[in-house]
PDB file of N, CA and C in Angstrom:
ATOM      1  N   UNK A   1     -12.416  55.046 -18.186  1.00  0.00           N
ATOM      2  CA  UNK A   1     -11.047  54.677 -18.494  1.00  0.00           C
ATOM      3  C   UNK A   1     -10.701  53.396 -17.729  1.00  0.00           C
ATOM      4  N   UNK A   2      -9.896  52.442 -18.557  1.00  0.00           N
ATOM      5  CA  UNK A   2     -10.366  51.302 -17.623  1.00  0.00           C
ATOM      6  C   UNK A   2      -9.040  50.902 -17.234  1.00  0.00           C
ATOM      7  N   UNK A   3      -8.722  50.317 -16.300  1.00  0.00           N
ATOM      8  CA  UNK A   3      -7.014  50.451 -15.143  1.00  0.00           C
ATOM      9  C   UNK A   3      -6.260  49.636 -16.212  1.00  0.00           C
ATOM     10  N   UNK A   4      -4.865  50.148 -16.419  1.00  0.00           N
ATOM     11  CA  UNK A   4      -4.194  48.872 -16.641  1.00  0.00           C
ATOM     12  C   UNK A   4      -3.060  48.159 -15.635  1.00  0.00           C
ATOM     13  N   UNK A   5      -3.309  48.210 -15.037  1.00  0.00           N
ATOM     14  CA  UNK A   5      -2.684  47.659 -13.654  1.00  0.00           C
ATOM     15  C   UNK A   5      -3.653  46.603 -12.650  1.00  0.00           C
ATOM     16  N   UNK A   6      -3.408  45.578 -12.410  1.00  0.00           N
ATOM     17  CA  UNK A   6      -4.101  44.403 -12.572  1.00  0.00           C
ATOM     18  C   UNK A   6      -3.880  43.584 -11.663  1.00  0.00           C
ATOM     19  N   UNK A   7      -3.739  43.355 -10.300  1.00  0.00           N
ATOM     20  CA  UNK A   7      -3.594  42.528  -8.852  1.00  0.00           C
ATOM     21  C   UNK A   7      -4.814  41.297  -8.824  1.00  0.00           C
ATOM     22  N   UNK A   8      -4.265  40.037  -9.079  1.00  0.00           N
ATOM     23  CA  UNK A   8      -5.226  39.164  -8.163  1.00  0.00           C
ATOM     24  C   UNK A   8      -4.522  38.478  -7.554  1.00  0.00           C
ATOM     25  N   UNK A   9      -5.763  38.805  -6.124  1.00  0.00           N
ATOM     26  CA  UNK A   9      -5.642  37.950  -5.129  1.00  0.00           C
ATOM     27  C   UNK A   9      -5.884  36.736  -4.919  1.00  0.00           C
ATOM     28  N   UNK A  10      -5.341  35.696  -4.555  1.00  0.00           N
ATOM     29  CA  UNK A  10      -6.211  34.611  -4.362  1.00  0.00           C
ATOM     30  C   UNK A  10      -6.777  34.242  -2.698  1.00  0.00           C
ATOM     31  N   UNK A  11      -7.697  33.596  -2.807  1.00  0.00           N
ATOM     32  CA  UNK A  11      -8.356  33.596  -1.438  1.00  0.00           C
ATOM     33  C   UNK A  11      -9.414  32.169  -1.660  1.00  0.00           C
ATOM     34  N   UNK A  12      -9.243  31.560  -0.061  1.00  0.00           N
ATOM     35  CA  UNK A  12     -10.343  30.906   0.302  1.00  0.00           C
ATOM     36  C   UNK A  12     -11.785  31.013  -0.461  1.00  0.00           C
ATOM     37  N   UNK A  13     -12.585  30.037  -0.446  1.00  0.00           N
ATOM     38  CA  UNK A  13     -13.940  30.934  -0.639  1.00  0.00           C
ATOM     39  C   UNK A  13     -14.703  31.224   0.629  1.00  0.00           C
ATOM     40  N   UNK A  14     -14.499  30.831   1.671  1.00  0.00           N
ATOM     41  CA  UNK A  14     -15.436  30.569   2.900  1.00  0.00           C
ATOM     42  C   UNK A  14     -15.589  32.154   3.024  1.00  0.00           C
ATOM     43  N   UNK A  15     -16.618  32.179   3.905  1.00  0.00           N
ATOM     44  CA  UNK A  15     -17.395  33.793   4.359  1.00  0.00           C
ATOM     45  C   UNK A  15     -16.161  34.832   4.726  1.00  0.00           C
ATOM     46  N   UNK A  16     -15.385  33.473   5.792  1.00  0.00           N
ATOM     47  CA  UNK A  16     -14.391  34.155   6.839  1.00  0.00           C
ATOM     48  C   UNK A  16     -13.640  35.060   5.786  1.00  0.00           C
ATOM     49  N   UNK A  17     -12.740  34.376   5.245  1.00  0.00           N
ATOM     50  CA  UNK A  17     -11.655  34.311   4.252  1.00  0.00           C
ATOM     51  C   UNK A  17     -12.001  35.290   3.316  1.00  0.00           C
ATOM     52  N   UNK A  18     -12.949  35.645   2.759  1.00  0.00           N
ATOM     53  CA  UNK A  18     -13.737  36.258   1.668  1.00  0.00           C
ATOM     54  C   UNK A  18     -13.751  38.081   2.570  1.00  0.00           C
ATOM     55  N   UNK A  19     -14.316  38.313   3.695  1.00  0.00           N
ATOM     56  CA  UNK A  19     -14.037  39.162   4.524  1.00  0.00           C
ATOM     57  C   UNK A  19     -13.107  39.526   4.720  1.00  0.00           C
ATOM     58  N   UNK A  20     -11.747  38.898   4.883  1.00  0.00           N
ATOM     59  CA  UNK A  20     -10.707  39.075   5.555  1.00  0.00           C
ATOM     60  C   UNK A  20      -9.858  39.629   4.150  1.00  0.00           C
ATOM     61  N   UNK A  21     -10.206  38.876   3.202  1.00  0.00           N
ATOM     62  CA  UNK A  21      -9.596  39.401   1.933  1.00  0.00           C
ATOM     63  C   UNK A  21      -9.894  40.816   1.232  1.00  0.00           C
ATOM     64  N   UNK A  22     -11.507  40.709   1.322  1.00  0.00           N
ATOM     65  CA  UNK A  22     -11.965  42.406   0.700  1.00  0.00           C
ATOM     66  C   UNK A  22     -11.466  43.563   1.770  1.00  0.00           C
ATOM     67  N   UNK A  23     -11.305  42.744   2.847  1.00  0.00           N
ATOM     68  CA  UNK A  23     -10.408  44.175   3.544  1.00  0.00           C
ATOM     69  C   UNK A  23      -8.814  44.517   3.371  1.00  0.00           C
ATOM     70  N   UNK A  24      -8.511  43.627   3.232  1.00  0.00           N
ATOM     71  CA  UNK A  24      -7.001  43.947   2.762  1.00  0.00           C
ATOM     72  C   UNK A  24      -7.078  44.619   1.245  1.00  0.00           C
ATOM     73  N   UNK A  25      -7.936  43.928   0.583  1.00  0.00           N
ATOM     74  CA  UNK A  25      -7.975  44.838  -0.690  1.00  0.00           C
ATOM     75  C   UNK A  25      -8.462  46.747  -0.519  1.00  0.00           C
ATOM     76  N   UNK A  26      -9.624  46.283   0.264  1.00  0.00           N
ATOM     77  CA  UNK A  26      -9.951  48.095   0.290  1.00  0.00           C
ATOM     78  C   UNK A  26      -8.860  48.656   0.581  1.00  0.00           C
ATOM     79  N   UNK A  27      -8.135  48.267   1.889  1.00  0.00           N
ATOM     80  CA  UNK A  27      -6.524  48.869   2.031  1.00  0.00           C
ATOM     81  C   UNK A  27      -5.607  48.848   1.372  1.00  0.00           C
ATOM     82  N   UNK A  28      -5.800  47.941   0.088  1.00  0.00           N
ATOM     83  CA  UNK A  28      -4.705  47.810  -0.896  1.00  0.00           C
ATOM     84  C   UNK A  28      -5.139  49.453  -1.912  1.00  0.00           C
ATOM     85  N   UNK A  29      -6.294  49.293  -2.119  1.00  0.00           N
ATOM     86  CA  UNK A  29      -7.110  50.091  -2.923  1.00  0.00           C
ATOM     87  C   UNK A  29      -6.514  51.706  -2.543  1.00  0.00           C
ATOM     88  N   UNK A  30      -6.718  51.977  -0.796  1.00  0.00           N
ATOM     89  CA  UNK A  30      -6.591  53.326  -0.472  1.00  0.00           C
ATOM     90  C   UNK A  30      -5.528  53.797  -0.960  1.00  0.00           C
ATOM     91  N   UNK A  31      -4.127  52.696  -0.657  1.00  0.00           N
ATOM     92  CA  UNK A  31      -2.968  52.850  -0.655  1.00  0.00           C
ATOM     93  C   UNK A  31      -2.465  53.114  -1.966  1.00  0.00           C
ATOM     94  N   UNK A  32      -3.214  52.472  -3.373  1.00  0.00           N
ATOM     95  CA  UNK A  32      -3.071  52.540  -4.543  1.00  0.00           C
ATOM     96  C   UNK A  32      -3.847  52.225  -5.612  1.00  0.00           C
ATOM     97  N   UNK A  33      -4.820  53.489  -5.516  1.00  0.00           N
ATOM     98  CA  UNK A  33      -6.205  53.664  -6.458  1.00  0.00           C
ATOM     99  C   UNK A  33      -5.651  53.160  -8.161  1.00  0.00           C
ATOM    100  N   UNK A  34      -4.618  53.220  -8.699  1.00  0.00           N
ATOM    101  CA  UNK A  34      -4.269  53.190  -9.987  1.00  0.00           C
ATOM    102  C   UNK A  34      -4.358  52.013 -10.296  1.00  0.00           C
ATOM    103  N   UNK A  35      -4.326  50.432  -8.954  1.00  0.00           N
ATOM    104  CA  UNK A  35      -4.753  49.407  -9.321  1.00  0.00           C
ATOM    105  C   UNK A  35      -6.201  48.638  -9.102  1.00  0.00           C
ATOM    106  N   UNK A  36      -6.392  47.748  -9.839  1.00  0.00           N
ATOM    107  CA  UNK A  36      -7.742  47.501 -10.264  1.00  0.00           C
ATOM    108  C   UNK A  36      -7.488  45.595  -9.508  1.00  0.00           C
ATOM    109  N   UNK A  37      -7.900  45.409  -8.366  1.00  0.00           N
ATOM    110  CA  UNK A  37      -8.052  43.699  -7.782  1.00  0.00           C
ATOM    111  C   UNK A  37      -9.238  42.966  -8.136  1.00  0.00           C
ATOM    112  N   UNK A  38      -9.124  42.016  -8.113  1.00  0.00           N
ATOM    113  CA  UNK A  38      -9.863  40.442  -8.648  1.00  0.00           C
ATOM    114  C   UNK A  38      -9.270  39.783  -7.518  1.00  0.00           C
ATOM    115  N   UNK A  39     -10.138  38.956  -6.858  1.00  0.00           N
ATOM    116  CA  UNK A  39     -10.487  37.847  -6.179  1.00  0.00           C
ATOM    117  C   UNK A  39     -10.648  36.667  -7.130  1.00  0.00           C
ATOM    118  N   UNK A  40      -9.659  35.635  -6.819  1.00  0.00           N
ATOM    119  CA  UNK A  40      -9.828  34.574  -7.082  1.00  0.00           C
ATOM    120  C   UNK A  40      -9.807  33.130  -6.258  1.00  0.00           C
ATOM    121  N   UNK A  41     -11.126  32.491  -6.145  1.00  0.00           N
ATOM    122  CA  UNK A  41     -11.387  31.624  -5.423  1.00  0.00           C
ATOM    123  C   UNK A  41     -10.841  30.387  -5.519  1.00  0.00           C
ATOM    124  N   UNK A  42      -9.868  29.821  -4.624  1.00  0.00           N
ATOM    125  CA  UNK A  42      -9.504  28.505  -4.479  1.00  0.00           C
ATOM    126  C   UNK A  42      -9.961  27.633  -3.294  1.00  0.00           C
ATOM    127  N   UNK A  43     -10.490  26.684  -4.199  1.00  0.00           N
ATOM    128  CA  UNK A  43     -11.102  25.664  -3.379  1.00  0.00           C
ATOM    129  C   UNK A  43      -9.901  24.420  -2.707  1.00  0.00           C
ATOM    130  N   UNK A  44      -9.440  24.321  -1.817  1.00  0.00           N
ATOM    131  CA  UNK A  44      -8.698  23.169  -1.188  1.00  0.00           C
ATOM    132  C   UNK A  44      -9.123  21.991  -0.471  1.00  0.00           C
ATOM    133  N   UNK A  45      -8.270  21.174  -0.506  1.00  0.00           N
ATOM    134  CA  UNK A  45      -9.002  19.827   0.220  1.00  0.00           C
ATOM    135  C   UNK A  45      -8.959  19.823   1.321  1.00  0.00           C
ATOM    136  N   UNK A  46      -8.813  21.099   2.198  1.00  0.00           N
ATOM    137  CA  UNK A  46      -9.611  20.996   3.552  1.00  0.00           C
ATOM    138  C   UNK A  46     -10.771  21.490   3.331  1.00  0.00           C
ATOM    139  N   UNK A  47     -11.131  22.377   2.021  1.00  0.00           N
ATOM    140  CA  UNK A  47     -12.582  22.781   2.019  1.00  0.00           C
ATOM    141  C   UNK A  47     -13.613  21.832   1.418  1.00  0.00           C
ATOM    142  N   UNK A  48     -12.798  20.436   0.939  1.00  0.00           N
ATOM    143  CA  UNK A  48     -13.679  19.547   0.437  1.00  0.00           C
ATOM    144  C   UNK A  48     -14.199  18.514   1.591  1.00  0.00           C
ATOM    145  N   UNK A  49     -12.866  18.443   2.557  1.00  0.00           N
ATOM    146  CA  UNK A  49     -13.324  16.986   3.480  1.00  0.00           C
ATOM    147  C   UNK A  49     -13.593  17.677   4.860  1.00  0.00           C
ATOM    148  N   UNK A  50     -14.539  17.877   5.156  1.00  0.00           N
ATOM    149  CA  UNK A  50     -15.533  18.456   6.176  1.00  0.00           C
ATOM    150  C   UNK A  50     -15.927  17.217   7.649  1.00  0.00           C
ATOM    151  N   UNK A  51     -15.446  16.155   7.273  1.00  0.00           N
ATOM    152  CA  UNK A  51     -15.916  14.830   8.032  1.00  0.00           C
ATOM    153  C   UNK A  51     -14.482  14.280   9.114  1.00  0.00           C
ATOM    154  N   UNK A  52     -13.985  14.935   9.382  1.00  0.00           N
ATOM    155  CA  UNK A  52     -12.369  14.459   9.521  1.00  0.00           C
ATOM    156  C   UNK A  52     -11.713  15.919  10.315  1.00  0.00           C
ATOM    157  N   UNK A  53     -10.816  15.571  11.292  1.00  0.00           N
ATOM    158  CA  UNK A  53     -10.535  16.385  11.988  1.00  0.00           C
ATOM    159  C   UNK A  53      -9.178  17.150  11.463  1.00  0.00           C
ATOM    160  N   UNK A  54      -8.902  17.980  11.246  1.00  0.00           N
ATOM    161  CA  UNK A  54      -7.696  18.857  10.791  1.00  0.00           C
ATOM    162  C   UNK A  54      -5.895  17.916  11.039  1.00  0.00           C
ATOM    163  N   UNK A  55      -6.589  17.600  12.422  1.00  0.00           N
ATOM    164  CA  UNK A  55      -5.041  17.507  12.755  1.00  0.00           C
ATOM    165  C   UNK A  55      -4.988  15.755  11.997  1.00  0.00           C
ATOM    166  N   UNK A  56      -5.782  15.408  11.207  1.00  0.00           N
ATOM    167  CA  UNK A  56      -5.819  13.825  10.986  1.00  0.00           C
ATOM    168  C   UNK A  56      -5.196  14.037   9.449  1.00  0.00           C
ATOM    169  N   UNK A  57      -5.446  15.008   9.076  1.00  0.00           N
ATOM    170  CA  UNK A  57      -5.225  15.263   7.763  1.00  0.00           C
ATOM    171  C   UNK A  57      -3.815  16.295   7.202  1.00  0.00           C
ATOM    172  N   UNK A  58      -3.466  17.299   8.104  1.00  0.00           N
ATOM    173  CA  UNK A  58      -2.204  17.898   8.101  1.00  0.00           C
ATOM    174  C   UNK A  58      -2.376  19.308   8.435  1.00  0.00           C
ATOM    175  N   UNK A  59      -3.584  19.469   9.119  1.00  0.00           N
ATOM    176  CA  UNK A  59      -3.414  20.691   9.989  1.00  0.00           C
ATOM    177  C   UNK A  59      -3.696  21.698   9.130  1.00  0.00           C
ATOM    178  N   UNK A  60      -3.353  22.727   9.794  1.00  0.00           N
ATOM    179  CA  UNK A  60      -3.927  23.979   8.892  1.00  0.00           C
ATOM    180  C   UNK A  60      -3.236  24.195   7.791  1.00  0.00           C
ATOM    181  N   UNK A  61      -1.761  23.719   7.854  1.00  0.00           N
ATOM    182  CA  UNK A  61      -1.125  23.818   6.578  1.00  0.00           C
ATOM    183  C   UNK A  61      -1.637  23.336   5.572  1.00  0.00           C
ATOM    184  N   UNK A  62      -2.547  22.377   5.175  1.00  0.00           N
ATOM    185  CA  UNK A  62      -3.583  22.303   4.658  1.00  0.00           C
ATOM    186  C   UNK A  62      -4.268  22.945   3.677  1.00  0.00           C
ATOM    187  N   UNK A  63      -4.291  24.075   3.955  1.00  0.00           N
ATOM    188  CA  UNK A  63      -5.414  25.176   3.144  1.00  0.00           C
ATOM    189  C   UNK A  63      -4.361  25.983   2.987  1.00  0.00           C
ATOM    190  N   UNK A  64      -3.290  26.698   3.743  1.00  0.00           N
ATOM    191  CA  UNK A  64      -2.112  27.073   2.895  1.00  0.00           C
ATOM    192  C   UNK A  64      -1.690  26.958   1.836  1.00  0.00           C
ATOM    193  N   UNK A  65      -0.746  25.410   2.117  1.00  0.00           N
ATOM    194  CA  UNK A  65       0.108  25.125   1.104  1.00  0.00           C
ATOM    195  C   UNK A  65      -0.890  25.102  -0.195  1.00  0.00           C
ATOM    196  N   UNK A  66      -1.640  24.519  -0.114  1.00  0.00           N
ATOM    197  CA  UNK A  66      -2.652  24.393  -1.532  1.00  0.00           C
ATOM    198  C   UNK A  66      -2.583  25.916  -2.016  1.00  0.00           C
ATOM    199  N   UNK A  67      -3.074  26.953  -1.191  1.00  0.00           N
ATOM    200  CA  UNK A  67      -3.365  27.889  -1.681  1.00  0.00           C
ATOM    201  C   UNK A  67      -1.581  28.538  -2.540  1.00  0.00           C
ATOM    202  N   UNK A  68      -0.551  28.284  -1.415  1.00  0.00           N
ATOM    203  CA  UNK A  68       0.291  28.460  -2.122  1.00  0.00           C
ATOM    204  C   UNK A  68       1.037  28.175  -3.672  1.00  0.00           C
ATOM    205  N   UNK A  69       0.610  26.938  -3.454  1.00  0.00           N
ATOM    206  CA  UNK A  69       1.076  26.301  -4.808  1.00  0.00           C
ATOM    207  C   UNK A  69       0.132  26.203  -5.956  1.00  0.00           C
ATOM    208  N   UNK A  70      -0.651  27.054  -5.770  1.00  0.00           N
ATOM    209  CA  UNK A  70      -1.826  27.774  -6.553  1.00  0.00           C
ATOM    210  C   UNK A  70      -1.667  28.756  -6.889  1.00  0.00           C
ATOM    211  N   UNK A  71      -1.266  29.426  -6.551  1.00  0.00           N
ATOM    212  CA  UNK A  71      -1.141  31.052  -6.349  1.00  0.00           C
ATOM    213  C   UNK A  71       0.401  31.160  -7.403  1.00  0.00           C
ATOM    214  N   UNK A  72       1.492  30.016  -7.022  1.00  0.00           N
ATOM    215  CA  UNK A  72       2.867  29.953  -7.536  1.00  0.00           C
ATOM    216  C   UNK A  72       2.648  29.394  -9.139  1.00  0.00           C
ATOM    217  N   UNK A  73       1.981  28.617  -8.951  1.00  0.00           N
ATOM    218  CA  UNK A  73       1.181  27.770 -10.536  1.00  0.00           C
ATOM    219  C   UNK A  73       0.769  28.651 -11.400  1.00  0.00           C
ATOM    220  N   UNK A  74      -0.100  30.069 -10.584  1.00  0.00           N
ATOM    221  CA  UNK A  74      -0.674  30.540 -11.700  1.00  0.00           C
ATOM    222  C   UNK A  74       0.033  32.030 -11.814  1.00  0.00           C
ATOM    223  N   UNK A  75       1.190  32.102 -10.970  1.00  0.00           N
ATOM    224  CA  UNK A  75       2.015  33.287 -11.169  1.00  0.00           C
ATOM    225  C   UNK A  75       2.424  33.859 -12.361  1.00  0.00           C
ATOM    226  N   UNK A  76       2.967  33.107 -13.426  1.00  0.00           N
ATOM    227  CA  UNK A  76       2.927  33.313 -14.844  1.00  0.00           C
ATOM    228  C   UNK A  76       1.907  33.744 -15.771  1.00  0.00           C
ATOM    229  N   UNK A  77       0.971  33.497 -15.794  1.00  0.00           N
ATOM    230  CA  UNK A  77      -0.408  33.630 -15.740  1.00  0.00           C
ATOM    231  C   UNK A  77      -0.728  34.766 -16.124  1.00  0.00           C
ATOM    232  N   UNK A  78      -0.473  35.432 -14.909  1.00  0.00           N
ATOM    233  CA  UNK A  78      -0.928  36.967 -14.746  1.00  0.00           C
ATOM    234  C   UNK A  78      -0.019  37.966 -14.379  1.00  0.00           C
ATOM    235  N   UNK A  79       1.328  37.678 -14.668  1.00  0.00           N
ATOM    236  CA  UNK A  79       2.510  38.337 -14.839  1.00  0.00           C
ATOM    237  C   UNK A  79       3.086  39.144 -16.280  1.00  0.00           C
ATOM    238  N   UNK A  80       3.303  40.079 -16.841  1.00  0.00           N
ATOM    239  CA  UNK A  80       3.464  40.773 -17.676  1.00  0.00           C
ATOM    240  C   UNK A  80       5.543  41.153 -17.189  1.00  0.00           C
ATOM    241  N   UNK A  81       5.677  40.539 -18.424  1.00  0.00           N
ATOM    242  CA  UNK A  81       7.792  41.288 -18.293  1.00  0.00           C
ATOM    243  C   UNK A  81       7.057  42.844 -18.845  1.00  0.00           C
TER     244      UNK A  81
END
């Protein structure tokens, strides 16, 4: 029987991030087996420019905001009225 209830997450791709996410999901999971999560990987331009120091570029907000306004972009998306 296949869920119709439907959560994605979005997340980093790095190891860290990827870890840190499947655990919040298993805990999402315990808390509420009736939904079914997807991981979705966003790549940001702190994960592209590797040569350059954080604080030269805008800090950790950085990989945030991207992720935010990613996440807000594709809110419609995967929203059901």
């Amino acid at each position: 029987m296949a869920k119709e209830k439907q959560i994605v997450v979005g997340s980093r791709g790095s190891k860290l991030a990827l870890i840190q996410t499947n655990w919040v999901i298993s805990e999402l999971k315990r808390l509420n087996p009736e939904f079914e999560f997807q991981i979705e990987k966003i790549t940001t331009k702190g994960d592209k420019i590797t040569d350059a120091p954080l604080s030269r570029l805008g800090g950790v907000g950085l990989f945030t905001k991207e992720l935010e306004v990613a996440l807000i972009g594709k809110k419609n998306r995967y929203c059901r009225s």
